[in-house]
PDB file of N, CA and C in Angstrom:
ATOM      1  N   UNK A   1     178.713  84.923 -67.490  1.00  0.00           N
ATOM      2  CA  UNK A   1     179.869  84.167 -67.936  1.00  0.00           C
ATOM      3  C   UNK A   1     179.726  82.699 -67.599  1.00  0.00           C
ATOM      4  N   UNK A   2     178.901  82.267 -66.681  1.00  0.00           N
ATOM      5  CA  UNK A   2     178.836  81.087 -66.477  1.00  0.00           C
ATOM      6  C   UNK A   2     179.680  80.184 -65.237  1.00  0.00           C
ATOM      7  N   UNK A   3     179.495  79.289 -65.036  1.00  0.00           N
ATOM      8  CA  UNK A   3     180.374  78.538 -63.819  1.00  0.00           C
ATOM      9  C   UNK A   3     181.829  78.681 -64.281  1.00  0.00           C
ATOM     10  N   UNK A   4     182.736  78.436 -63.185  1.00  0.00           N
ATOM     11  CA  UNK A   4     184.275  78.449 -63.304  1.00  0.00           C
ATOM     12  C   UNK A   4     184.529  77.279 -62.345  1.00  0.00           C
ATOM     13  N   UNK A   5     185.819  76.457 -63.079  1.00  0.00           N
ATOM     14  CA  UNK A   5     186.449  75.791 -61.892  1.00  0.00           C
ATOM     15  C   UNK A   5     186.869  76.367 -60.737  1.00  0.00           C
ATOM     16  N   UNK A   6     187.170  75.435 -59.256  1.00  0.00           N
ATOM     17  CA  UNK A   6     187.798  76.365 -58.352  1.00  0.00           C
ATOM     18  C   UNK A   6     188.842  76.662 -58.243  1.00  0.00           C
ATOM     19  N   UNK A   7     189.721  76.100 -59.506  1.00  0.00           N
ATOM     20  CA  UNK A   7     191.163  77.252 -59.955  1.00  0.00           C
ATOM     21  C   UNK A   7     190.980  76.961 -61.176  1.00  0.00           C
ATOM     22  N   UNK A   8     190.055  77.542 -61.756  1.00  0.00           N
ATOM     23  CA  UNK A   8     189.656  77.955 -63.300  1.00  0.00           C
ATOM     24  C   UNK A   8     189.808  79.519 -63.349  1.00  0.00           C
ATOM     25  N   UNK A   9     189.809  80.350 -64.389  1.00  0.00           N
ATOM     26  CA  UNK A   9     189.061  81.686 -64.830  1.00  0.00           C
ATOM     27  C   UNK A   9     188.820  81.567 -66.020  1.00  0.00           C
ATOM     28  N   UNK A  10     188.238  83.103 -66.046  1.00  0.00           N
ATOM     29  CA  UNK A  10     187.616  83.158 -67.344  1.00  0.00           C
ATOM     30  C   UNK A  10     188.181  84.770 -67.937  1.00  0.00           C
ATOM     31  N   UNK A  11     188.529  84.751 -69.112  1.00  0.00           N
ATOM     32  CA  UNK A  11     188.994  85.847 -69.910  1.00  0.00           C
ATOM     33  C   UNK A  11     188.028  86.798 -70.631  1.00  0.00           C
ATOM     34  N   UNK A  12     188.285  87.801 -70.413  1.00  0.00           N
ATOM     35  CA  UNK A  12     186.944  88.807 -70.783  1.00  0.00           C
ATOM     36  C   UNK A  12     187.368  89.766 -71.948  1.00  0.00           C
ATOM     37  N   UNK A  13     186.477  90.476 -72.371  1.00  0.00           N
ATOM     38  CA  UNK A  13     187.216  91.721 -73.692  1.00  0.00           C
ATOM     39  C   UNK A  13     186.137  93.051 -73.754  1.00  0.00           C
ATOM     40  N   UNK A  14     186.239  93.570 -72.589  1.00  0.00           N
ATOM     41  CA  UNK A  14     184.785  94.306 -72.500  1.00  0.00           C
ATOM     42  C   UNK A  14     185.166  95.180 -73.134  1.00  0.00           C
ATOM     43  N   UNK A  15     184.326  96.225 -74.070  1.00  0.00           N
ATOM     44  CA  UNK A  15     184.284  96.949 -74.744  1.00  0.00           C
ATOM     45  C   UNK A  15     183.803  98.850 -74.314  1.00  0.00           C
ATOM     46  N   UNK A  16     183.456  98.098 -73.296  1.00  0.00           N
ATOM     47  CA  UNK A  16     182.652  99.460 -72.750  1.00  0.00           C
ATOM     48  C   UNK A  16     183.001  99.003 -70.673  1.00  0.00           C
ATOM     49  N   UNK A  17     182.478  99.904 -69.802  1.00  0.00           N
ATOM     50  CA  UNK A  17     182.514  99.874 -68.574  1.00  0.00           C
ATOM     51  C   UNK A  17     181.327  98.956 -68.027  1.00  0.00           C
ATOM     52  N   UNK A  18     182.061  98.080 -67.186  1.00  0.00           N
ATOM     53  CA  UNK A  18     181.152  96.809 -66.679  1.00  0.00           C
ATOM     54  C   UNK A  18     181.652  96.816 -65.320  1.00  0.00           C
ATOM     55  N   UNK A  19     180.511  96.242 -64.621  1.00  0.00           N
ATOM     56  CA  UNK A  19     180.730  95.815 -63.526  1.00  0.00           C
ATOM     57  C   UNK A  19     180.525  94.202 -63.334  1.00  0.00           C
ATOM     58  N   UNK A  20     181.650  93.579 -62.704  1.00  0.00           N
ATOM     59  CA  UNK A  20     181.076  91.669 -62.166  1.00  0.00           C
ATOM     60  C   UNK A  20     181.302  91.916 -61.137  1.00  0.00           C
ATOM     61  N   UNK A  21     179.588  90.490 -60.512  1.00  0.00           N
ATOM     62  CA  UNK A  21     179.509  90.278 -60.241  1.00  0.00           C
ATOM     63  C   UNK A  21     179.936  88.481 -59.500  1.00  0.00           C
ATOM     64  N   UNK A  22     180.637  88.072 -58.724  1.00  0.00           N
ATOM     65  CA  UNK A  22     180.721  86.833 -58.295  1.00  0.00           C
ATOM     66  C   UNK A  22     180.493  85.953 -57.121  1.00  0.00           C
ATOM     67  N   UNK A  23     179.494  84.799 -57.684  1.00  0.00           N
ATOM     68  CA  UNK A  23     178.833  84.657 -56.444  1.00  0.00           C
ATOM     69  C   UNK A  23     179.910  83.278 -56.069  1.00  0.00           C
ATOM     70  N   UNK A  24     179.978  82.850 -54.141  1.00  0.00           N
ATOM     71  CA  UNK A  24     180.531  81.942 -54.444  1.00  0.00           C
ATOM     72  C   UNK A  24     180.188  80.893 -53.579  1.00  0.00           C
ATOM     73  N   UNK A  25     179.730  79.581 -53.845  1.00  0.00           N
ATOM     74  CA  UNK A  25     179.645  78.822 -52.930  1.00  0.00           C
ATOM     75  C   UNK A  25     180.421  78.092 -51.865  1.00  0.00           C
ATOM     76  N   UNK A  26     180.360  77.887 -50.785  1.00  0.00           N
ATOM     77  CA  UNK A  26     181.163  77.337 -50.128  1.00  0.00           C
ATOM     78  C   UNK A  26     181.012  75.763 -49.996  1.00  0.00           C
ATOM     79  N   UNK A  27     181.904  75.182 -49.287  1.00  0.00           N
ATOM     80  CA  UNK A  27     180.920  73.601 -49.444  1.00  0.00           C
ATOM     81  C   UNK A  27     180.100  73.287 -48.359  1.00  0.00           C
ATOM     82  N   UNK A  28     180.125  74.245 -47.227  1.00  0.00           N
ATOM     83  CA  UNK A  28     179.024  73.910 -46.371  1.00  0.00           C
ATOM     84  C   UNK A  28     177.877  74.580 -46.764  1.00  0.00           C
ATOM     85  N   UNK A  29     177.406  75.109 -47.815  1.00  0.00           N
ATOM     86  CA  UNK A  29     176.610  75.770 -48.130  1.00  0.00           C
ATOM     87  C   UNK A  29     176.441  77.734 -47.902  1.00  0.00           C
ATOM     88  N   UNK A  30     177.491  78.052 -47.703  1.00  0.00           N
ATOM     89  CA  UNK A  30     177.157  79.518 -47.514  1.00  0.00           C
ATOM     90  C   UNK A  30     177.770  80.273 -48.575  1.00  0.00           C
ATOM     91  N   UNK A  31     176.919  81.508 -49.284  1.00  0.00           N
ATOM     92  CA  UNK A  31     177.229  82.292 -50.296  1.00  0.00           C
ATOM     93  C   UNK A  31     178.219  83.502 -49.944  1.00  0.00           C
ATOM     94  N   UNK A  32     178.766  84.009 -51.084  1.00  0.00           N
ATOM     95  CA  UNK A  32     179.155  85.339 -50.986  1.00  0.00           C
ATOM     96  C   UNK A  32     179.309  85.826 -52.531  1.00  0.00           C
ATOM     97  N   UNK A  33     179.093  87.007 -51.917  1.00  0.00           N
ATOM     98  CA  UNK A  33     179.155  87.767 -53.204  1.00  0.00           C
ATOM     99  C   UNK A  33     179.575  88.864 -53.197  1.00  0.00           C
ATOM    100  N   UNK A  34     180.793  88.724 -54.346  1.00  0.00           N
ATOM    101  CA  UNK A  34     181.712  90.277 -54.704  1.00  0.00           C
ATOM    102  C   UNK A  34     181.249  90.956 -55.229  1.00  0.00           C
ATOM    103  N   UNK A  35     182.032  91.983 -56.036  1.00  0.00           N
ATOM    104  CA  UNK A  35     181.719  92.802 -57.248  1.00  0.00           C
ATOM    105  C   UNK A  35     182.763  93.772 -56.672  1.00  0.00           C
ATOM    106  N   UNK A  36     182.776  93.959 -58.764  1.00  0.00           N
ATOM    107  CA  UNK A  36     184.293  94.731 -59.324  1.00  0.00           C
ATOM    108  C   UNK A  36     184.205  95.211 -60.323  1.00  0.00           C
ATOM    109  N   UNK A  37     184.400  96.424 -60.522  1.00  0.00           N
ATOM    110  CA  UNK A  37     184.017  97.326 -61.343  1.00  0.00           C
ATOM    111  C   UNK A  37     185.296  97.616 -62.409  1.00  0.00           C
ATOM    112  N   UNK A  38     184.977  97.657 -63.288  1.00  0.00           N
ATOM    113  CA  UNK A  38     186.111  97.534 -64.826  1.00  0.00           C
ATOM    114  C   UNK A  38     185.989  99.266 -65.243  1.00  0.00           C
ATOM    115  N   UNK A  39     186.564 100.125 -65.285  1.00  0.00           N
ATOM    116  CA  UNK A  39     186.595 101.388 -66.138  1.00  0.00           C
ATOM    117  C   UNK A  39     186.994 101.560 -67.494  1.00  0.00           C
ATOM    118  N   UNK A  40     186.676 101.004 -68.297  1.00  0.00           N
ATOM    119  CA  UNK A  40     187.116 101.309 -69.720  1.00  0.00           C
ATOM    120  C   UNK A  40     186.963 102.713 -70.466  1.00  0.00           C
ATOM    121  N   UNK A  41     188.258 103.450 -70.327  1.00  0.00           N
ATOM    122  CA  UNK A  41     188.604 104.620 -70.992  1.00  0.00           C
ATOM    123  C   UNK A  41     188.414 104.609 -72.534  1.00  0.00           C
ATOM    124  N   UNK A  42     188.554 103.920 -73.259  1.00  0.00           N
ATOM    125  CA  UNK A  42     188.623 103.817 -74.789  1.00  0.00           C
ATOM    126  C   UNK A  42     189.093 102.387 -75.437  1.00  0.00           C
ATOM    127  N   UNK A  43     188.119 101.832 -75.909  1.00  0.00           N
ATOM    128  CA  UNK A  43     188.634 101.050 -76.328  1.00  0.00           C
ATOM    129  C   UNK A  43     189.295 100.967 -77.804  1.00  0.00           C
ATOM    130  N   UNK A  44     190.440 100.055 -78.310  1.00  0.00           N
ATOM    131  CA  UNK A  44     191.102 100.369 -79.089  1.00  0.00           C
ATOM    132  C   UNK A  44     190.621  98.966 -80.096  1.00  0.00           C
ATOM    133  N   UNK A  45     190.363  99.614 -81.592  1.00  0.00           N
ATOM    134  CA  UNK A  45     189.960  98.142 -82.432  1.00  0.00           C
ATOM    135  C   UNK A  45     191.409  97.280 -82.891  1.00  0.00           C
ATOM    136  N   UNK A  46     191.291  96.149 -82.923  1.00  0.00           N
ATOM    137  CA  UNK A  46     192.778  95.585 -83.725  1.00  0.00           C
ATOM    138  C   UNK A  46     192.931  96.189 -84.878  1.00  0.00           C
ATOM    139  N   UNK A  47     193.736  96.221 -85.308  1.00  0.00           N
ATOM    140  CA  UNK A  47     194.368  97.313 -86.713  1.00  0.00           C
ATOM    141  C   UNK A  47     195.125  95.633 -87.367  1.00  0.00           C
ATOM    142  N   UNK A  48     194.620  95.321 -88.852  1.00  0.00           N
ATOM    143  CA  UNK A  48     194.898  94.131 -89.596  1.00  0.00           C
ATOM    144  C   UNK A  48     195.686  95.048 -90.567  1.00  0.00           C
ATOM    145  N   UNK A  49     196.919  94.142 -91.191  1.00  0.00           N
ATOM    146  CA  UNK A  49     197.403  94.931 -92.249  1.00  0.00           C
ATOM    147  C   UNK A  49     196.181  95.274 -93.590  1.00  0.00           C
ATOM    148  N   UNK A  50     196.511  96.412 -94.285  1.00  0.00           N
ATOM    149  CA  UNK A  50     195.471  95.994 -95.683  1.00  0.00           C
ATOM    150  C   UNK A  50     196.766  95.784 -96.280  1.00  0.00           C
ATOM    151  N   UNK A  51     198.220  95.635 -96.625  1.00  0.00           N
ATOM    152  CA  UNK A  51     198.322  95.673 -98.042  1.00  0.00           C
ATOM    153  C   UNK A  51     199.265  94.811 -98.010  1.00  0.00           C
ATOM    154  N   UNK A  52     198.862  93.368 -97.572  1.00  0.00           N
ATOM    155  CA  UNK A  52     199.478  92.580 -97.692  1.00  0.00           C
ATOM    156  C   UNK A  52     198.676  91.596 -98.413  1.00  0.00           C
ATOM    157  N   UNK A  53     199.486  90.572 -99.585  1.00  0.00           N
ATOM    158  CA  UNK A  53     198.703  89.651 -99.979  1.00  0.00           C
ATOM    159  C   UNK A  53     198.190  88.879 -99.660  1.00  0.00           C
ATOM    160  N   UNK A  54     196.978  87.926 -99.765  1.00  0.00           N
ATOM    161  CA  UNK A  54     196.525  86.754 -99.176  1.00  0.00           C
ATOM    162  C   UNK A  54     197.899  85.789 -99.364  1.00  0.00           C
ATOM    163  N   UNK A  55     197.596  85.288 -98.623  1.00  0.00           N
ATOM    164  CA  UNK A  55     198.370  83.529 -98.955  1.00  0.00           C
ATOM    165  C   UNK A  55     197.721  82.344 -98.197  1.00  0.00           C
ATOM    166  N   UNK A  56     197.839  81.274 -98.473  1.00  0.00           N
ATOM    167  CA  UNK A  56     197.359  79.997 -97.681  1.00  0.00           C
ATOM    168  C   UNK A  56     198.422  79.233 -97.285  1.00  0.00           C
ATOM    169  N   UNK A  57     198.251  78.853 -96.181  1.00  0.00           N
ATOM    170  CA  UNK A  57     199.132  77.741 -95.840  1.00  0.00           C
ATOM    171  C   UNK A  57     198.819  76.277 -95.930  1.00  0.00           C
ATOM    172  N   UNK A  58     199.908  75.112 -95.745  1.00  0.00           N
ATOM    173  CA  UNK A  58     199.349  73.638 -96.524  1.00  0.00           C
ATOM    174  C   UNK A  58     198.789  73.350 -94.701  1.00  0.00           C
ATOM    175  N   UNK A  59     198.808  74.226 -93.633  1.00  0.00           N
ATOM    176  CA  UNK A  59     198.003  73.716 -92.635  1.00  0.00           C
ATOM    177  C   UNK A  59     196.370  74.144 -92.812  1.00  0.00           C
ATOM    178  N   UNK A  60     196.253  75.130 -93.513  1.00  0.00           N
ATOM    179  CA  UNK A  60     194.833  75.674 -93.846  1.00  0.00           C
ATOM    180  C   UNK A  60     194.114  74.344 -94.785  1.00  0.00           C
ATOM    181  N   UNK A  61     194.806  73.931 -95.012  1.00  0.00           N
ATOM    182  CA  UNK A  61     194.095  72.870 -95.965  1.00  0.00           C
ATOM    183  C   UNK A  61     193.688  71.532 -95.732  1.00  0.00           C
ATOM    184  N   UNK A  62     192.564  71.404 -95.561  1.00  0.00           N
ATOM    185  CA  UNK A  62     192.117  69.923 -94.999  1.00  0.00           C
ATOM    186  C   UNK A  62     192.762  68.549 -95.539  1.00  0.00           C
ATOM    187  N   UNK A  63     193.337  67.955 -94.881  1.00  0.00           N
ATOM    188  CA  UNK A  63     193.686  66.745 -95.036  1.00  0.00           C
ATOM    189  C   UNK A  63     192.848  65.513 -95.943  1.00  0.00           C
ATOM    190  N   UNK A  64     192.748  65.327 -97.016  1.00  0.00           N
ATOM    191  CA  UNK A  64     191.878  64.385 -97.939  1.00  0.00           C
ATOM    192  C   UNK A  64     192.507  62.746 -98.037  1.00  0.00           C
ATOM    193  N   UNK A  65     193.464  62.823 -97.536  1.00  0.00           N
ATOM    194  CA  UNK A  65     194.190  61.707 -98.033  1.00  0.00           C
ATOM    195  C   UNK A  65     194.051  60.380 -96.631  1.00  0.00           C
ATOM    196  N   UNK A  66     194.554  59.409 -96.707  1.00  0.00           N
ATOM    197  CA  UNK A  66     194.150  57.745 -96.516  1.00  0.00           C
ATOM    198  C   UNK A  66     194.883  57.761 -95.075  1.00  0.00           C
ATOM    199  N   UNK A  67     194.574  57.877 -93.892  1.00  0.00           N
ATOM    200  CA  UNK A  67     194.718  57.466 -92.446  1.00  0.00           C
ATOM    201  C   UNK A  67     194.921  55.935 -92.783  1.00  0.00           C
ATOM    202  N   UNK A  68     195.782  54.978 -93.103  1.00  0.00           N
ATOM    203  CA  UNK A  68     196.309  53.858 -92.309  1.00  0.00           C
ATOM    204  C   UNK A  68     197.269  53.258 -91.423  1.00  0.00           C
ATOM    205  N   UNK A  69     197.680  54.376 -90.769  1.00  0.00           N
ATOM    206  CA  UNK A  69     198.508  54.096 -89.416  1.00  0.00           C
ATOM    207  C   UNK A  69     199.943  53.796 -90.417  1.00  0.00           C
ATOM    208  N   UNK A  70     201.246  53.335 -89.639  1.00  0.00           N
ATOM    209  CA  UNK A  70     202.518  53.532 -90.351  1.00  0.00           C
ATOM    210  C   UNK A  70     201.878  52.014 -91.110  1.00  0.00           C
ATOM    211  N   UNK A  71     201.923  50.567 -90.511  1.00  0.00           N
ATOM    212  CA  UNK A  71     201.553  49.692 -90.926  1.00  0.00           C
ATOM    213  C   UNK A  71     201.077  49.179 -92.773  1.00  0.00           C
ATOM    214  N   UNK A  72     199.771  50.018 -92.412  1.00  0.00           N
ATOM    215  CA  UNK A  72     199.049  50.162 -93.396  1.00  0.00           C
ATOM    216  C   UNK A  72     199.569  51.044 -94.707  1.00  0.00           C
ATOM    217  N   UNK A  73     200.531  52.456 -94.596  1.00  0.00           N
ATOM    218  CA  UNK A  73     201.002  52.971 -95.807  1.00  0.00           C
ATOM    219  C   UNK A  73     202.435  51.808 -95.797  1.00  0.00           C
ATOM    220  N   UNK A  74     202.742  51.751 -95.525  1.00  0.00           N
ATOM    221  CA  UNK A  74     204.140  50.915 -96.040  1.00  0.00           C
ATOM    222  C   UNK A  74     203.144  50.043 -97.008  1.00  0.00           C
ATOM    223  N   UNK A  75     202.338  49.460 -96.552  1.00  0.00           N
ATOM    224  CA  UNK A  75     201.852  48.093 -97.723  1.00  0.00           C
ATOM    225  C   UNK A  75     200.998  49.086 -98.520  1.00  0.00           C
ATOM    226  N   UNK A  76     200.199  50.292 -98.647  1.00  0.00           N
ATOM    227  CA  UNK A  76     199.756  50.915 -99.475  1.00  0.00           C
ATOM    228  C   UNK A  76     200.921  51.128-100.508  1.00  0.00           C
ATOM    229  N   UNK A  77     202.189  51.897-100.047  1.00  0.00           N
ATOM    230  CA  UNK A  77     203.142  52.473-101.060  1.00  0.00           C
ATOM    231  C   UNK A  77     203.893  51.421-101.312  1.00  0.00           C
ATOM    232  N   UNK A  78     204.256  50.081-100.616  1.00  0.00           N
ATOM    233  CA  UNK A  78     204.721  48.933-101.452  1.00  0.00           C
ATOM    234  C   UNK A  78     204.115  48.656-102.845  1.00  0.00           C
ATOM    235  N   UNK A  79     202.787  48.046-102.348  1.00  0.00           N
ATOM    236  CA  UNK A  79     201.559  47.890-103.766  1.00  0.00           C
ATOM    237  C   UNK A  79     201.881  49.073-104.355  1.00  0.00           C
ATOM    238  N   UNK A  80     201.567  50.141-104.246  1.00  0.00           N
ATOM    239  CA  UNK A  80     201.730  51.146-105.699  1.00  0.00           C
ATOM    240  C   UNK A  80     202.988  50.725-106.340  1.00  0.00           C
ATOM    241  N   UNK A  81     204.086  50.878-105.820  1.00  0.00           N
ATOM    242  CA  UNK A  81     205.549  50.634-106.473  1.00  0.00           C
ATOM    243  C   UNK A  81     205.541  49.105-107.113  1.00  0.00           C
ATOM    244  N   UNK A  82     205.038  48.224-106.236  1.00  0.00           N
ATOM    245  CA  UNK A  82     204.935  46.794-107.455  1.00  0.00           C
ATOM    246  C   UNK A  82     204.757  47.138-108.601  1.00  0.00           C
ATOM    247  N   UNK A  83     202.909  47.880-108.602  1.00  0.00           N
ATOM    248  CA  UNK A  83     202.185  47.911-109.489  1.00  0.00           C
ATOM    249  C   UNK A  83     203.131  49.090-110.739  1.00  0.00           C
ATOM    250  N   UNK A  84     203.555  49.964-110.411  1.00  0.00           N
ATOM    251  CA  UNK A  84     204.429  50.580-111.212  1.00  0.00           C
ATOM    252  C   UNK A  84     205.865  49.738-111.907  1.00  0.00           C
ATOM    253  N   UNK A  85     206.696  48.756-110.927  1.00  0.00           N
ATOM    254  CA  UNK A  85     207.365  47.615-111.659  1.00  0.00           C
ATOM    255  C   UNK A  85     206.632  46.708-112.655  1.00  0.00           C
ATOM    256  N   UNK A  86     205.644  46.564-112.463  1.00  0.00           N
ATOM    257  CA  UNK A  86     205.208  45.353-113.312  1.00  0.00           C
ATOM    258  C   UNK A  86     204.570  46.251-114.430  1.00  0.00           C
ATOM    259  N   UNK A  87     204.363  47.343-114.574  1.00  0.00           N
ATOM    260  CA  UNK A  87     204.349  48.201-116.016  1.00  0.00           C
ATOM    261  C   UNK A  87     205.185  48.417-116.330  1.00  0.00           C
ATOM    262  N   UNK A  88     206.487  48.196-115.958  1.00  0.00           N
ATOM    263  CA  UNK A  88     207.763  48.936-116.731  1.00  0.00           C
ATOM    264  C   UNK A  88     208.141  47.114-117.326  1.00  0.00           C
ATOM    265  N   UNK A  89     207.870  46.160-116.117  1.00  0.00           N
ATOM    266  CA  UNK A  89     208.344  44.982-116.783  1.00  0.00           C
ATOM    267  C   UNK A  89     207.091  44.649-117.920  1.00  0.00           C
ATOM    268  N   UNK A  90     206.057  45.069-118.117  1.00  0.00           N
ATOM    269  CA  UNK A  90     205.344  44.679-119.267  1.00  0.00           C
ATOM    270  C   UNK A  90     205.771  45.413-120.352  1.00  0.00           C
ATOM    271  N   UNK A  91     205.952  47.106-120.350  1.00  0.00           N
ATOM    272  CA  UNK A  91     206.032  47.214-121.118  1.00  0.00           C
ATOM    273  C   UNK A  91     207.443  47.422-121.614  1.00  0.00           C
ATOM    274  N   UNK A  92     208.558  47.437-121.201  1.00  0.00           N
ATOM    275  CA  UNK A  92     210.050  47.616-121.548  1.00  0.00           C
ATOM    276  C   UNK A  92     210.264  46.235-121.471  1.00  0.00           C
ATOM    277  N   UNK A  93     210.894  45.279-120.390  1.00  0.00           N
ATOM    278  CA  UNK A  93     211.320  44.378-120.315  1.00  0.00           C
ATOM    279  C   UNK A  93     211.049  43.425-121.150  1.00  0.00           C
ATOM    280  N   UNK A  94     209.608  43.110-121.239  1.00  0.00           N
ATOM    281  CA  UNK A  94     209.147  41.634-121.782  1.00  0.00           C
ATOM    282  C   UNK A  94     209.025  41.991-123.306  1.00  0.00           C
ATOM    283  N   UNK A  95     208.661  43.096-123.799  1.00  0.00           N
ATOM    284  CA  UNK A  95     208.770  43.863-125.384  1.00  0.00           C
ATOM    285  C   UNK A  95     210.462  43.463-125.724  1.00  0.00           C
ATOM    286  N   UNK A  96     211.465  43.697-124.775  1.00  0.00           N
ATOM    287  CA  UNK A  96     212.667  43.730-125.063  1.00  0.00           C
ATOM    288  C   UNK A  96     213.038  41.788-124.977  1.00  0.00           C
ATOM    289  N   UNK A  97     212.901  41.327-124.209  1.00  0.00           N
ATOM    290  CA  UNK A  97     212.648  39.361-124.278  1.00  0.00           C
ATOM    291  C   UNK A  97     212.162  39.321-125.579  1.00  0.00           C
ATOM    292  N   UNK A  98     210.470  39.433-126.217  1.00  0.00           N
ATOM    293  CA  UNK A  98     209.861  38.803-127.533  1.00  0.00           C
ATOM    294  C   UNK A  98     211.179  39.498-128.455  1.00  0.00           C
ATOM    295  N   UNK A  99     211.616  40.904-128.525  1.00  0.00           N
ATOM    296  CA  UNK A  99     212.443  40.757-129.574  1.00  0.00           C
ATOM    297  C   UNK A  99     213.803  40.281-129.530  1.00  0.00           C
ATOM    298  N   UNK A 100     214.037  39.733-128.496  1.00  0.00           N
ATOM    299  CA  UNK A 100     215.444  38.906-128.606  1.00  0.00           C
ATOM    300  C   UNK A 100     215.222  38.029-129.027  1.00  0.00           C
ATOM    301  N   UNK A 101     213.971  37.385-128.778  1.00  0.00           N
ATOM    302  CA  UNK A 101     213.788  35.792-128.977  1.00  0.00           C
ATOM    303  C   UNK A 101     213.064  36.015-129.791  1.00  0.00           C
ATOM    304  N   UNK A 102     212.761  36.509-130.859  1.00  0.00           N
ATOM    305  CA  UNK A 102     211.874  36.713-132.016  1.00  0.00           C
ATOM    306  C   UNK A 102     213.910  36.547-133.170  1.00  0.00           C
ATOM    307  N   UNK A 103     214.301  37.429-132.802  1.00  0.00           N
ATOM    308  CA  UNK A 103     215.970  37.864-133.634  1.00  0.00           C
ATOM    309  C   UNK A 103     216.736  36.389-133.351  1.00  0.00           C
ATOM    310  N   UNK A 104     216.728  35.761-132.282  1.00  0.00           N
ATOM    311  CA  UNK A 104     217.697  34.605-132.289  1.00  0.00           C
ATOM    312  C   UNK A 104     216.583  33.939-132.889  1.00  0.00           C
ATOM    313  N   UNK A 105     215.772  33.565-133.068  1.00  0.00           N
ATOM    314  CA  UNK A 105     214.681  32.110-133.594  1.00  0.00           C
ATOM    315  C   UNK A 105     214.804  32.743-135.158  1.00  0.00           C
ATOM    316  N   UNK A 106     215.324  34.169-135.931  1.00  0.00           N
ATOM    317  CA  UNK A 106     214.960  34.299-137.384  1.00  0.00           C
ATOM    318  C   UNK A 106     214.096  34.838-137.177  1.00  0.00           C
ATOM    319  N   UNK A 107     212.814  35.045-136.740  1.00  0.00           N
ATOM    320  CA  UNK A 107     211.486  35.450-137.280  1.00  0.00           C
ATOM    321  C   UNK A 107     211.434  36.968-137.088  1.00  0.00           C
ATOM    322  N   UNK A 108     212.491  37.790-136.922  1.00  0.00           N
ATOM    323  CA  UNK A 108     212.508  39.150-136.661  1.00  0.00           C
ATOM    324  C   UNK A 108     214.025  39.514-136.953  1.00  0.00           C
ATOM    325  N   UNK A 109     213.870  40.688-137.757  1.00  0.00           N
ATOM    326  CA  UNK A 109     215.137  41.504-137.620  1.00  0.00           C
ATOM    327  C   UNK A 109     215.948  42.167-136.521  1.00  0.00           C
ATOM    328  N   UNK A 110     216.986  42.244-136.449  1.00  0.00           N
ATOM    329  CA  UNK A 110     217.445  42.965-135.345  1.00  0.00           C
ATOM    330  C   UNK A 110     217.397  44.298-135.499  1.00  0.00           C
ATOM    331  N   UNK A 111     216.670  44.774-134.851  1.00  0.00           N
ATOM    332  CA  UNK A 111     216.062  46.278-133.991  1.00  0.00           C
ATOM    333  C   UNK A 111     216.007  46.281-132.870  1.00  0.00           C
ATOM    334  N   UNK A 112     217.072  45.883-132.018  1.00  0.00           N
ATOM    335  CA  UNK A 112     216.947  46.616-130.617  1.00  0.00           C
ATOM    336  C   UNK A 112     217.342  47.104-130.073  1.00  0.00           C
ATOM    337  N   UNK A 113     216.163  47.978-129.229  1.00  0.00           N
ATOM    338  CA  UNK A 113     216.506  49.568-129.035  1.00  0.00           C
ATOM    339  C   UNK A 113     216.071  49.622-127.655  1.00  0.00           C
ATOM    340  N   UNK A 114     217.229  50.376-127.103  1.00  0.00           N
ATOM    341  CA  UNK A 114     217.245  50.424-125.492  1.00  0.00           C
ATOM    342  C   UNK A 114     216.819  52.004-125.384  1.00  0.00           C
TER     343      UNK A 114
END
């Protein structure tokens, strides 16, 4: 099992009958060594449902998207939303200006449509 802190452990899942062994150092240098014997009567396998459906959760799913701290998305999702105003003002607003001012100057009929 390997080293342990000196108030560490370690968790085991033996399957069959084992015996540990533990050796232990002291800090002036002197050993000892235990041992403890595990009896495993039967071991039992986990039992998983079968007849349930898969499903995924949105934590199963790796994260793809843009780490810029709070800072950084505020001015990310500002810029998008400009950039979405200034298509609605190109294409609604300023279409709706040339034909006003196309209808008051004469050079266009009145057609406008909201």
């Amino acid at each position: 099992m390997g080293s342990v802190n000196q108030s560490g452990s370690v968790q085991v899942s033996p399957t069959t009958s084992t015996v540990y062994t533990g050796n232990f150092v002291g800090q002036n240098g002197q050993n000892i060594t235990c041992q403890a014997s595990l009896n495993v009567q039967g071991y039992v396998y986990p039992v998983y449902p079968t007849n349930t459906t898969p499903y995924i959760t949105l934590s199963a799913v790796p994260y793809t998207g843009l780490d810029l701290g709070p800072i950084g998305d505020v001015a990310y999702w500002s810029l998008l939303a400009l950039m979405g105003l200034l298509g609605v003002y190109l294409v609604g607003v300023r279409k709706l200006h040339r034909d006003v001012a196309g209808w008051m100057q004469g050079k266009r009929k009145a057609r406008l449509s909201f």
